[in-house]
Protein backbone atom coordinates (compact mmCIF):
# COMPACT_ATOMS: atom_id res chain seq x y z
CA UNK A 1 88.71 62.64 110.45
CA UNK A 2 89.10 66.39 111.09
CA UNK A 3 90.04 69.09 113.44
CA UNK A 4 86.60 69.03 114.81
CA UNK A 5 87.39 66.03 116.19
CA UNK A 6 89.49 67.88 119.14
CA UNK A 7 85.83 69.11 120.64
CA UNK A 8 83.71 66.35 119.01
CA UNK A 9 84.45 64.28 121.54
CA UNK A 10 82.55 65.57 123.75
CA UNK A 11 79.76 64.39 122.21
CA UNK A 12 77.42 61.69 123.88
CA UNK A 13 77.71 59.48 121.50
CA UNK A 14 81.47 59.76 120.97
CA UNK A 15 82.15 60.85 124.97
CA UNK A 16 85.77 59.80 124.87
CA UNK A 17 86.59 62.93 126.67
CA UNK A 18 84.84 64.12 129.99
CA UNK A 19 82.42 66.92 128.45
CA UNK A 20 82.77 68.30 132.36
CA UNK A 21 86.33 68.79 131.92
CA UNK A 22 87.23 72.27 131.77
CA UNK A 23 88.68 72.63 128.42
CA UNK A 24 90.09 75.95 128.01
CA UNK A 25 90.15 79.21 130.30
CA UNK A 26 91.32 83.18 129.57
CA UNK A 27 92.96 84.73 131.94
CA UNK A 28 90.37 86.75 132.79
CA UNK A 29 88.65 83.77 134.70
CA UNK A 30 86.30 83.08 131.93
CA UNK A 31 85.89 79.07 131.30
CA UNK A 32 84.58 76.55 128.84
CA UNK A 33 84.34 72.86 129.24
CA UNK A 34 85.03 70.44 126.79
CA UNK A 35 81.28 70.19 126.28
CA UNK A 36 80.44 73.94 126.37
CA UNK A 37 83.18 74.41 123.64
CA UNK A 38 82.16 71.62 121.40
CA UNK A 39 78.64 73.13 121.90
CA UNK A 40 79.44 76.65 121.06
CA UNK A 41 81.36 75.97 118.49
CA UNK A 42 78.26 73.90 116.78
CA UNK A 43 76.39 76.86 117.43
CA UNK A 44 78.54 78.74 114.95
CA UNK A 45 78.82 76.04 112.41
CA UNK A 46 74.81 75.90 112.54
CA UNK A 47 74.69 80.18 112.10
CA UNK A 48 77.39 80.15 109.65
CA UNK A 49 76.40 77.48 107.49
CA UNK A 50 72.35 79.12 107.27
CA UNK A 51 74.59 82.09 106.31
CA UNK A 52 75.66 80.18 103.12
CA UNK A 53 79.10 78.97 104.34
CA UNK A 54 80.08 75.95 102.74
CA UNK A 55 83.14 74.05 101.82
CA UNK A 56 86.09 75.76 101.08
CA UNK A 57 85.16 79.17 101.65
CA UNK A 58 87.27 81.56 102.99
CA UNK A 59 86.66 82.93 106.95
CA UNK A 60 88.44 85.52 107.64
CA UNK A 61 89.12 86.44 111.80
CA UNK A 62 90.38 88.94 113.01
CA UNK A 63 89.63 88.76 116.46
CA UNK A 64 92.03 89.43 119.84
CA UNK A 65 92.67 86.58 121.83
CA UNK A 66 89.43 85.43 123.28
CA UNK A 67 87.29 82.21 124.02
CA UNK A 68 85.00 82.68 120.76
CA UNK A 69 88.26 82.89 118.68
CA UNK A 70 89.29 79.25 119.63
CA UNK A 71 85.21 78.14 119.52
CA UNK A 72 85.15 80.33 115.61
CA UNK A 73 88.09 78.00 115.07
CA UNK A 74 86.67 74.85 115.40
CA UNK A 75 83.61 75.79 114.17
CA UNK A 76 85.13 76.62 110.59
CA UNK A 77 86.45 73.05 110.18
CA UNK A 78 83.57 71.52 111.17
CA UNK A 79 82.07 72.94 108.19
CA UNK A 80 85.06 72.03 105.81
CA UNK A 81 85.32 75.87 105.13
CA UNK A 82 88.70 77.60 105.62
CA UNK A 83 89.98 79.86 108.53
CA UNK A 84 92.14 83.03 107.39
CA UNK A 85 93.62 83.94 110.77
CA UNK A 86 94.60 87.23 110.45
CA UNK A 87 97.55 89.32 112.66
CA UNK A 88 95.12 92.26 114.26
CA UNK A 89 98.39 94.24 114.09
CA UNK A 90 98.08 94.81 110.33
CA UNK A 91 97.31 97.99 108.66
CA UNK A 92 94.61 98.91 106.56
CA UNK A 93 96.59 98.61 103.20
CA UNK A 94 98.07 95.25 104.96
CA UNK A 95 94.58 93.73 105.45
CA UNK A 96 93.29 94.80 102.18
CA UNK A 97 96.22 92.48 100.71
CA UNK A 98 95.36 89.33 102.99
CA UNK A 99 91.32 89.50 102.34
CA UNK A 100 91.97 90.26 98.52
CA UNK A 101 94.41 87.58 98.26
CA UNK A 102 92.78 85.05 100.05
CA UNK A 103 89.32 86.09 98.18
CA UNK A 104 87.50 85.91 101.69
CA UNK A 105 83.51 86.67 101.63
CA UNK A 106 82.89 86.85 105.96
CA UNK A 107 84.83 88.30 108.37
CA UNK A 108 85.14 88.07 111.79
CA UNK A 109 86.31 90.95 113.63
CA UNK A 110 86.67 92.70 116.62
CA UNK A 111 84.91 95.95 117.22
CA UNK A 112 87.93 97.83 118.41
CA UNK A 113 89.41 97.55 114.54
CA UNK A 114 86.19 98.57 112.95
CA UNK A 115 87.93 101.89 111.86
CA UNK A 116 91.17 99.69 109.62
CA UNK A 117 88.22 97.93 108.16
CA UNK A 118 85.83 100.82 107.24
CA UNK A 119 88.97 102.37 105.15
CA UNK A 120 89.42 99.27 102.91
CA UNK A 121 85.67 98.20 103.25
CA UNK A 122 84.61 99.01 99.33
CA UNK A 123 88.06 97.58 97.88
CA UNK A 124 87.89 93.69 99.35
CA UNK A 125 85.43 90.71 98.57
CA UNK A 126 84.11 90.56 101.84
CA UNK A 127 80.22 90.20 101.72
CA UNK A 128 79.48 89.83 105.23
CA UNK A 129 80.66 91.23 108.53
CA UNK A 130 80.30 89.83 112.03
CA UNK A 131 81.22 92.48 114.66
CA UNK A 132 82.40 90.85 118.33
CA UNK A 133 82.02 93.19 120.69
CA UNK A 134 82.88 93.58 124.15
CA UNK A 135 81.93 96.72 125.38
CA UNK A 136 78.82 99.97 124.38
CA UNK A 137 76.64 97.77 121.72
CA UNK A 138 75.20 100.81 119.98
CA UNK A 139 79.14 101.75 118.69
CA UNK A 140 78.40 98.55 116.44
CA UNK A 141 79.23 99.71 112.48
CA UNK A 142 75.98 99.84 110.61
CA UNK A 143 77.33 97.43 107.97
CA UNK A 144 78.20 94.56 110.57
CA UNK A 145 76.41 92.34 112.38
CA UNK A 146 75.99 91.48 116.22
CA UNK A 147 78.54 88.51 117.17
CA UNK A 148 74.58 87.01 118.54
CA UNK A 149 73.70 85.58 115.14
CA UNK A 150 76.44 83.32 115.89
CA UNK A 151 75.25 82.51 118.95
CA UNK A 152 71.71 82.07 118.26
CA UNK A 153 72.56 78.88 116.28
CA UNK A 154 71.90 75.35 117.10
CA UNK A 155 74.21 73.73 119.39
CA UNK A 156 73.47 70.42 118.03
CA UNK A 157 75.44 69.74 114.57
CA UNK A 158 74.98 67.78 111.95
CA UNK A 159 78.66 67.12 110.80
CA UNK A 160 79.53 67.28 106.93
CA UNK A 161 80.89 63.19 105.59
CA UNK A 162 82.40 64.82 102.97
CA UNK A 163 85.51 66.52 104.86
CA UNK A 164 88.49 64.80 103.78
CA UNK A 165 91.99 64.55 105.49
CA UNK A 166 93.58 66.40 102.72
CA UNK A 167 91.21 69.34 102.75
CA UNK A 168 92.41 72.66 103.77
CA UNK A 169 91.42 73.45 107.19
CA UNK A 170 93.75 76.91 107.57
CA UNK A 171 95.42 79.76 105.69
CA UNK A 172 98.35 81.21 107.53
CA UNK A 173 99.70 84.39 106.27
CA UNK A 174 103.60 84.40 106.79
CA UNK A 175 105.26 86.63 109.11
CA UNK A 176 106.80 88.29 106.54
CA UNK A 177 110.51 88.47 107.62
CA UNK A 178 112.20 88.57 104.25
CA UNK A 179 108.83 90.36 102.18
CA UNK A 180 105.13 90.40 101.27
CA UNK A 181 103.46 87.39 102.88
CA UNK A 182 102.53 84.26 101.33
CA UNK A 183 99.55 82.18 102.44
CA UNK A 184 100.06 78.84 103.86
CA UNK A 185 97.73 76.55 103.43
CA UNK A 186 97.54 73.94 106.40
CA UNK A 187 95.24 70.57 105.85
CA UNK A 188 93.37 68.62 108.32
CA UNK A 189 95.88 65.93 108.09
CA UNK A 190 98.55 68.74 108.30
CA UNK A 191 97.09 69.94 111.74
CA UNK A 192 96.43 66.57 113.67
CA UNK A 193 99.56 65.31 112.76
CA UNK A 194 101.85 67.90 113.99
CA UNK A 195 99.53 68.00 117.50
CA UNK A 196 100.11 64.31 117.95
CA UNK A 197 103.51 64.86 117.51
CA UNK A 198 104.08 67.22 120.07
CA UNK A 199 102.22 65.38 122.42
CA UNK A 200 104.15 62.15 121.52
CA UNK A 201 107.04 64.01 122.11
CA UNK A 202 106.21 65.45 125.72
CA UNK A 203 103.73 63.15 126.84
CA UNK A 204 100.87 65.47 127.51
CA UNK A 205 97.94 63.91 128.98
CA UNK A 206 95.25 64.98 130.18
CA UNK A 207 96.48 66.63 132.96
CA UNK A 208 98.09 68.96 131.45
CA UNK A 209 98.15 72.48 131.77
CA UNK A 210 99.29 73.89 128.61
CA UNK A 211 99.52 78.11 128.64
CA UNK A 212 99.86 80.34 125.49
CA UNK A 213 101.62 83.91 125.66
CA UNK A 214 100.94 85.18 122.15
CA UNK A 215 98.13 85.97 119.75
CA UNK A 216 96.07 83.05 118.38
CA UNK A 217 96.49 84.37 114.91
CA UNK A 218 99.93 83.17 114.77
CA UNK A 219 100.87 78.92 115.02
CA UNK A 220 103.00 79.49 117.83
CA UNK A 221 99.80 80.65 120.10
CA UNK A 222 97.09 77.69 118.98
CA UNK A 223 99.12 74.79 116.91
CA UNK A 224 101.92 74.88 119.39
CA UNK A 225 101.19 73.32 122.42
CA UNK A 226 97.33 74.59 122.42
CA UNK A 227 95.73 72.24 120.50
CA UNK A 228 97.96 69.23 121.33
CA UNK A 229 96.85 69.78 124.61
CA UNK A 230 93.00 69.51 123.80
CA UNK A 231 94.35 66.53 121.63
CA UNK A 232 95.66 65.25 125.36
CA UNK A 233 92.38 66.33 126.94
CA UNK A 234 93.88 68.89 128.95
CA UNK A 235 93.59 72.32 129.91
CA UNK A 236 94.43 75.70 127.67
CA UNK A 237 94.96 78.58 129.42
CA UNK A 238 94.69 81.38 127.13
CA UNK A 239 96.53 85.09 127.93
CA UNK A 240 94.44 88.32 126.66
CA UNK A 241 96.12 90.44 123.98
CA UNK A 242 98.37 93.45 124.13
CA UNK A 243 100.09 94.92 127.19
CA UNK A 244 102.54 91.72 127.54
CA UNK A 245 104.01 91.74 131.01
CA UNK A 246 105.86 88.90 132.00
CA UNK A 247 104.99 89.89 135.76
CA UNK A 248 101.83 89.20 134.94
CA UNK A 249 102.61 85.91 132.92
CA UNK A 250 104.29 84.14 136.19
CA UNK A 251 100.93 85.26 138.40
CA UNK A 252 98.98 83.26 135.68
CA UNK A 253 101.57 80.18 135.60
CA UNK A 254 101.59 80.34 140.00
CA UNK A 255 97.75 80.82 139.73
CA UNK A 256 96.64 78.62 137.52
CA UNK A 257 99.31 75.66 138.28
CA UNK A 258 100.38 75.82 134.81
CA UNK A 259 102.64 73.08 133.68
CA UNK A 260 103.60 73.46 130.04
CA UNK A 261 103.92 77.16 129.09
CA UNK A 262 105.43 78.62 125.48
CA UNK A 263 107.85 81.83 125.92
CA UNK A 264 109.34 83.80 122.68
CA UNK A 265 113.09 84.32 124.07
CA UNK A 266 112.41 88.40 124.90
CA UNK A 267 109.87 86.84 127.19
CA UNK A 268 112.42 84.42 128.48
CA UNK A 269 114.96 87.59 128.85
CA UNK A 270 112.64 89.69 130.72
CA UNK A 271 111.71 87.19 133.28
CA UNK A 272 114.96 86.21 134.25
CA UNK A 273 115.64 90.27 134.55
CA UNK A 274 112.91 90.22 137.60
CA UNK A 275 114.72 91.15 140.75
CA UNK A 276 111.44 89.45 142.30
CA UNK A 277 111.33 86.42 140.32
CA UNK A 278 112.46 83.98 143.38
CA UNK A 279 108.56 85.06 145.23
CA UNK A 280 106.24 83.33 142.33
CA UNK A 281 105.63 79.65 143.47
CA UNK A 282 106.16 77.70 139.75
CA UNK A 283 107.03 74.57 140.96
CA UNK A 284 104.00 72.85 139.03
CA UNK A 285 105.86 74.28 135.57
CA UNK A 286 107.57 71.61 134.31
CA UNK A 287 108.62 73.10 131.05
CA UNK A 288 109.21 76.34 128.66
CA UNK A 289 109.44 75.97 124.86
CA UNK A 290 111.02 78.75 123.34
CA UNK A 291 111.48 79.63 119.40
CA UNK A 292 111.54 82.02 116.65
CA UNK A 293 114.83 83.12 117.58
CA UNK A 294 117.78 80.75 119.37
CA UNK A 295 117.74 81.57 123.39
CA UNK A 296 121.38 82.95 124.09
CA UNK A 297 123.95 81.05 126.22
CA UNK A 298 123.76 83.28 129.25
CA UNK A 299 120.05 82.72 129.59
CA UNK A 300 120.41 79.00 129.02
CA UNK A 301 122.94 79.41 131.91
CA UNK A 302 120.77 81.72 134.47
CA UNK A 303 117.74 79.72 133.57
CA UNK A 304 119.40 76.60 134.79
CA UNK A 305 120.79 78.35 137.47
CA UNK A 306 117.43 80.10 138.98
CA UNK A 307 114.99 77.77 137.98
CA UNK A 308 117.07 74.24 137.57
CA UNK A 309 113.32 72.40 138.03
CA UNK A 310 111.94 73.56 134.92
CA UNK A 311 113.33 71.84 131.41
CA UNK A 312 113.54 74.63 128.74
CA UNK A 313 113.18 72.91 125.39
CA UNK A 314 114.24 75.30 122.08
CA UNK A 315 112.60 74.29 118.73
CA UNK A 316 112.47 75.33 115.45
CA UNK A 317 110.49 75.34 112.34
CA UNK A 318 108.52 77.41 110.02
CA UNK A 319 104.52 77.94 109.27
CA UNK A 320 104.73 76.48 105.85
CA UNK A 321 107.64 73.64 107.11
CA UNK A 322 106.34 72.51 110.43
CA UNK A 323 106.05 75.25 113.73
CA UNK A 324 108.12 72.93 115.08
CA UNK A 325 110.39 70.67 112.92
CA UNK A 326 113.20 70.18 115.59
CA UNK A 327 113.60 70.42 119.29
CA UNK A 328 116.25 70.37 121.94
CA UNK A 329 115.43 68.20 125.20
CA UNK A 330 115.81 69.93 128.75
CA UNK A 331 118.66 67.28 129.31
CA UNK A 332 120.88 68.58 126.30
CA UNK A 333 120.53 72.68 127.19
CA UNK A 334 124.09 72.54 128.94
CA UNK A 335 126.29 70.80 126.13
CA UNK A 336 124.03 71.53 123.11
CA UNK A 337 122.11 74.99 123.86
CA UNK A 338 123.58 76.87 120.86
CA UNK A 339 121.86 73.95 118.67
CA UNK A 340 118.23 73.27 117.81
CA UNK A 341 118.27 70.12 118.61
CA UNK A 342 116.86 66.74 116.56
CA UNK A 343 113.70 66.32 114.45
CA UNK A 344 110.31 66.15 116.07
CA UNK A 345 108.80 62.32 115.60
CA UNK A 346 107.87 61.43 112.04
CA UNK A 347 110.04 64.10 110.51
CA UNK A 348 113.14 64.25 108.30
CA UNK A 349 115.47 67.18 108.27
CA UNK A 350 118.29 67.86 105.89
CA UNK A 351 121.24 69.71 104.13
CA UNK A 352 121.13 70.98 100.74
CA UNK A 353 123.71 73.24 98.84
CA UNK A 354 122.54 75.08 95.41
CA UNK A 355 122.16 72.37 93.49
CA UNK A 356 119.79 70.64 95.94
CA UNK A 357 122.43 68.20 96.41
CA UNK A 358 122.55 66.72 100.33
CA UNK A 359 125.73 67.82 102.20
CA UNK A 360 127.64 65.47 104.59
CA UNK A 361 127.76 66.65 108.37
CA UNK A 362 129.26 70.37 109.36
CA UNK A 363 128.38 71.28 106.39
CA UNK A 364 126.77 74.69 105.94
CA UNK A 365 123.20 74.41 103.41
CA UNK A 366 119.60 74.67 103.17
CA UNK A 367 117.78 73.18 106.00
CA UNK A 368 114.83 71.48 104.30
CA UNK A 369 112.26 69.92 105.76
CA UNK A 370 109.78 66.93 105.23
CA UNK A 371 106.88 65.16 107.18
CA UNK A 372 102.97 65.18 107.52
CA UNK A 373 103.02 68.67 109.33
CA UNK A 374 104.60 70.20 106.12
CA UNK A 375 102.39 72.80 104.14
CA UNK A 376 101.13 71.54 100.33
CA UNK A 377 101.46 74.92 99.13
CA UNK A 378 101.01 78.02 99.06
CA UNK A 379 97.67 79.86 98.21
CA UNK A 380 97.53 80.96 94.83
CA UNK A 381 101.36 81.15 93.98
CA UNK A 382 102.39 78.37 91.65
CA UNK A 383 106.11 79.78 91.22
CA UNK A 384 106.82 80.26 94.98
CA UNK A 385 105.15 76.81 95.96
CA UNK A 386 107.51 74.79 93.01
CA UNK A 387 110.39 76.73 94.46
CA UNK A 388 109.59 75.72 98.31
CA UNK A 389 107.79 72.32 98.00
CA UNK A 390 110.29 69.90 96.38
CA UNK A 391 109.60 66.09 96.13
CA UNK A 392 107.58 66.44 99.58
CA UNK A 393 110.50 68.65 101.40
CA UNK A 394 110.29 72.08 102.85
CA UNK A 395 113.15 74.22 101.40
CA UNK A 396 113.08 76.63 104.27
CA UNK A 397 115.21 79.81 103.28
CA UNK A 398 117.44 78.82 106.39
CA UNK A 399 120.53 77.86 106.62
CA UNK A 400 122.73 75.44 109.11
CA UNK A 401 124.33 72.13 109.42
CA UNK A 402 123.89 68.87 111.44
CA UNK A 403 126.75 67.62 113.35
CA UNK A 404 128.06 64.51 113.86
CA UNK A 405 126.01 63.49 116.79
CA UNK A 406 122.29 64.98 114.95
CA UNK A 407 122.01 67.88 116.02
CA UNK A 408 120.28 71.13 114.47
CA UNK A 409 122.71 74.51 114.18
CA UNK A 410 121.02 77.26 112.71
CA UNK A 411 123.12 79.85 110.61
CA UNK A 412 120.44 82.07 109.33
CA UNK A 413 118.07 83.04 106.55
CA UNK A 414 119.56 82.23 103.45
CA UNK A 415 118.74 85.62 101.97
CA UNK A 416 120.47 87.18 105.03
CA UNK A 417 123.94 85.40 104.53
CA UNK A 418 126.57 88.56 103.78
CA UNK A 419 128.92 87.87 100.79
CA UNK A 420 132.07 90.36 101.76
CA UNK A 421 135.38 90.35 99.60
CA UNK A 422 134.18 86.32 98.48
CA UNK A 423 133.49 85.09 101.95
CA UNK A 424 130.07 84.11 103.43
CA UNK A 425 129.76 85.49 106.62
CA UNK A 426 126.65 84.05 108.95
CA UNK A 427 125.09 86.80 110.70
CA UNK A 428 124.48 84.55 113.24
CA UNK A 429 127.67 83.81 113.85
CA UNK A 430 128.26 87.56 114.56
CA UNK A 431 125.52 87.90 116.96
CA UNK A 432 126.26 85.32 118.99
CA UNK A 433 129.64 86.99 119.91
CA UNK A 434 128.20 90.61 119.96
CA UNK A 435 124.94 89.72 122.49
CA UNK A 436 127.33 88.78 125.10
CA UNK A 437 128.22 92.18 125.72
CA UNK A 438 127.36 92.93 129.46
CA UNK A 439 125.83 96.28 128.03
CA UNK A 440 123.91 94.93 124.64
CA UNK A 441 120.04 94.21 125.44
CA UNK A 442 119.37 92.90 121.47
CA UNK A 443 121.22 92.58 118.45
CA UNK A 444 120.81 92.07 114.37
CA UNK A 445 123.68 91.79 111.76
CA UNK A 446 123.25 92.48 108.50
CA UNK A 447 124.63 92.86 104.96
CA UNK A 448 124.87 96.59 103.82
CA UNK A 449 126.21 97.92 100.07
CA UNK A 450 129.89 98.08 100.06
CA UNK A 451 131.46 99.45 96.85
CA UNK A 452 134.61 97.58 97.16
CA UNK A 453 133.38 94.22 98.97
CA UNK A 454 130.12 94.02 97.38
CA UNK A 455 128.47 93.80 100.85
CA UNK A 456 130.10 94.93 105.01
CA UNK A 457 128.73 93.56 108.38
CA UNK A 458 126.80 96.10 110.05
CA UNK A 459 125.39 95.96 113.30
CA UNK A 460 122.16 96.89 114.76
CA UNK A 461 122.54 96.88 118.40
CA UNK A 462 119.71 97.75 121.45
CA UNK A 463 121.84 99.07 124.32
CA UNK A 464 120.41 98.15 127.68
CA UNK A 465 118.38 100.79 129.11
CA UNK A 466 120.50 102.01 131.66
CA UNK A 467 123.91 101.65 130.37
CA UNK A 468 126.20 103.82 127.86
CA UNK A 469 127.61 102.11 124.94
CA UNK A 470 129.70 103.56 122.27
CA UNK A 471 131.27 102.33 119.39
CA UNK A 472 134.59 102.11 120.60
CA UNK A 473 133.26 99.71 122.97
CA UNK A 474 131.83 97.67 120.56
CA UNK A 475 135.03 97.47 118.64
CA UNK A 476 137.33 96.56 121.65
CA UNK A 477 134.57 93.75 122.68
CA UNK A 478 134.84 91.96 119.36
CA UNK A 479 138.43 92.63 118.66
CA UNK A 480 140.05 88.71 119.67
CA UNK A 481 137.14 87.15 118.75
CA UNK A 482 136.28 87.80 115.26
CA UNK A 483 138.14 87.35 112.27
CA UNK A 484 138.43 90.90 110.44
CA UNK A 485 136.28 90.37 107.63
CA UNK A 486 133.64 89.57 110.14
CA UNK A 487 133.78 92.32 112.17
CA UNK A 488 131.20 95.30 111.57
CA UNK A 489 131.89 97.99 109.52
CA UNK A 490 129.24 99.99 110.93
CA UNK A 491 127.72 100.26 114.08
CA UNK A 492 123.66 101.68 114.61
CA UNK A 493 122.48 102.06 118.04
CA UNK A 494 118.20 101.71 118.53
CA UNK A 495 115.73 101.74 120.90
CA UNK A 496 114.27 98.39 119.41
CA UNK A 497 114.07 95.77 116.80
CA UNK A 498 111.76 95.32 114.41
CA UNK A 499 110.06 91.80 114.74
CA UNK A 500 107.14 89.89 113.89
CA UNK A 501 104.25 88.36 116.06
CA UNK A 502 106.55 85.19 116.63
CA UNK A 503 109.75 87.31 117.75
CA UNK A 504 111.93 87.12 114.44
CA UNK A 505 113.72 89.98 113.41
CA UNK A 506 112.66 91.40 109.75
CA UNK A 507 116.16 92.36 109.07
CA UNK A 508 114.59 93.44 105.39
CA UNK A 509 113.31 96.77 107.42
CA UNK A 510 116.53 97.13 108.59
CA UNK A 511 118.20 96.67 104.88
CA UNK A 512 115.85 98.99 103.60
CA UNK A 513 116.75 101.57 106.39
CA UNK A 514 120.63 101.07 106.40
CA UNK A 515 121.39 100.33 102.89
């Protein structure tokens, strides 16, 4: 059993999925069925393994969201090899690190980054190039080759019996909020899991509609609710990259009768900012799932109010400790929103202090994390996977505390935590009071040298476009409801945050700029 098995199904001599049934679809209008996927994607295996892929080998893509990335995907673990998604994002120096690290020999790319990779080209293992390209053919690099030799492969495939469970099927780079990233590797067993336990948890079926808003590089575009849904035999609706509009995002959900859709919280924010949002017909969209960052109370509160038909479930979780470890139902969004919410099935979550000790309810720890979707380790760092991966639990970095009823409360990054004058102040904490600010668009707290208290609050605030904001307004907003030592002791206005693919915050570029 492997991931292949999402599209080898469509085989006739498996056929437990219609190979008619349209499978997955870009936004563009561009379609495969079940059976054209599972047959392109054998194509690939065929090409790739007459190109000497075999087992364990490291494929590197670097492609823009697209039908062949999902169809490169599959084809990769049907072959037992290993796919290195890389964020297109990168820089050169940046890419250099991920294809030297991960020691990858092809790589997949998309012509429009053919100029990052020509500057590293002679200073990464990378022995073979496969260009896709959408656009002039004779712009393709002399050293690459045409995306066709992929193509040109058989679409019949002869799978490989000696793919086990265990094997790794993916290496996901972190997003790097607190550093350097570290590669996670994800199994087989690692990836069917956690899709059967979303679609345990939601119930999707076959008729659902499941829509992705970011890249496919990152877990929350293809493990979350992507490939559960081919797991359900339903449809994926995938969005192209770059130029997000969230305009744009509702035509697709109205168009396409979308009924299970993932939206990062700024998403979340800007729609509910649409003067026009009332015109787009969404009544098939039954629900939003929302993470990387917990959605604030007044959006909980307008959602509800402008859209009261659609559940908005908030999870949580981490590449190398599950995408989605916990989740908050629709039904709890009123009472528990600031929460997130209980374990997914067949996980475990708990408190640790220092001493990996488990702490009793309310109390403030390590979240840690353990079940089937949890990473083994990470790629070639023995020191950083002993330190993470502890008896078969996830030592996430974050920290929070489970009340009394079960529930999740996240407090932050446990590197992030500010120790002022001997108290630990939870950034969180502060940001929760500072975003609801009529004239504050985004927010991030964090620790800054202080030569008497060791470390000060300071906050990074995003005023909203078209309002003033000064610091005196800041410091009559929080006066009542902070404690003093709580309360920043410097104030930086921005135009924006720095954040990763999946929306978090890397406060360390702020720490590095502020300190």
């Amino acid at each position: 059993m492997n991931v292949s098995y999402l599209v080898d199904r469509a085989e006739k001599h498996l056929q437990t999925i219609d190979p008619n049934k349209q499978a997955v679809k870009l936004e563009s209008g561009k379609a495969w069925t079940y059976g054209e996927l599972n047959a392109v994607s054998n194509s690939y295996a065929n090409s790739l393994r007459e190109m000497g892929i075999k087992k364990g080998d490291r494929i590197g893509i670097l492609l823009y969201n697209s039908l062949e990335y999902v169809a490169l995907y599959f084809a990769i673990s049907k072959l037992g090899a290993i796919a290195v998604r890389i964020n297109f994002r990168l820089t050169a120096q940046e890419l250099a690190y991920i294809l030297n690290d991960s020691e990858t020999t092809l790589l997949c790319f998309d012509l429009k980054l053919a100029k990052e990779i020509e500057m590293i080209r002679f200073s990464v293992p990378v022995k073979d190039y496969i260009c896709l390209q959408r656009e002039d053919k004779s712009s393709l690099p002399a050293w690459a080759k045409r995306w066709n030799v992929l193509e040109d492969g058989n679409s019949v495939f002869v799978s490989q019996d000696n793919i086990d469970k265990s094997d790794p099927v993916m290496l996901m780079y972190t997003s790097g909020t607190t550093g350097r990233p570290k590669g996670a590797l994800w199994s087989h067993e690692n990836t069917l899991w956690f899709c059967t336990m979303q679609a345990l948890k939601w119930g999707f079926d076959s008729n659902t509609i499941g829509m992705t808003t970011g890249p496919l590089y990152h877990v929350g575009a293809l493990e979350d609710i992507s490939l559960a849904t081919f797991l359900s035999g339903g449809t994926v609706i995938i969005t192209e990259s770059g130029g997000f509009n969230i305009e744009k995002v509702l035509s697709i959900i109205e168009k396409e009768k979308v009924t299970d859709c993932f939206l990062f919280p700024f998403m979340i924010y800007e729609m509910l900012k649409l003067p026009n949002l009332s015109s787009f017909k969404l009544d098939h969209l039954q629900t939003i799932y929302s993470g990387g960052d917990p959605i604030t109370a007044w959006a909980i509160d307008q959602l509800n109010d402008l859209l009261p038909y659609i559940g908005l479930v908030q999870v949580y979780g981490l590449t190398e400790g599950t995408p989605i470890a916990t989740s908050l139902d629709p039904s709890d969004s009123q009472e528990k929103g600031y929460t997130a919410g209980k374990p997914m099935p067949f996980t475990y979550v708990k408190i640790v202090d220092g001493e990996n000790y488990t702490l009793d309810f309310e109390e403030v720890g390590e979240i840690c994390v353990k079940g089937p979707a949890v990473s083994k380790a990470y790629w070639k760092k023995p020191e950083e996977t002993a330190a993470t991966f502890i008896n078969g639990w996830c030592h996430t970095g974050d920290l929070g505390y489970i009340d009394q009823a079960g529930y999740l409360t996240i407090s932050g990054r446990k590197k992030d935590m500010i120790r002022s004058g001997g108290e630990n102040i939870y950034p969180v904490e502060v940001e929760n009071i500072l975003i609801r600010h009529h004239a504050i668009q985004d927010v991030a707290v964090i620790g800054i040298p202080d030569p008497k208290y060791i470390e000060s609050v300071c906050a990074v605030i995003v005023p909203k476009f078209d309002m003033s904001l000064t610091e005196e307004d800041i410091i009559d907003f929080i006066q009542d409801k902070l404690a003093s030592y709580k309360k920043p002791k410097k104030i930086v206005f921005v135009d924006e945050l720095p954040r990763t693919a999946s929306g978090k915050v890397q406060k360390f570029r702020l720490k590095n700029q502020y300190k």
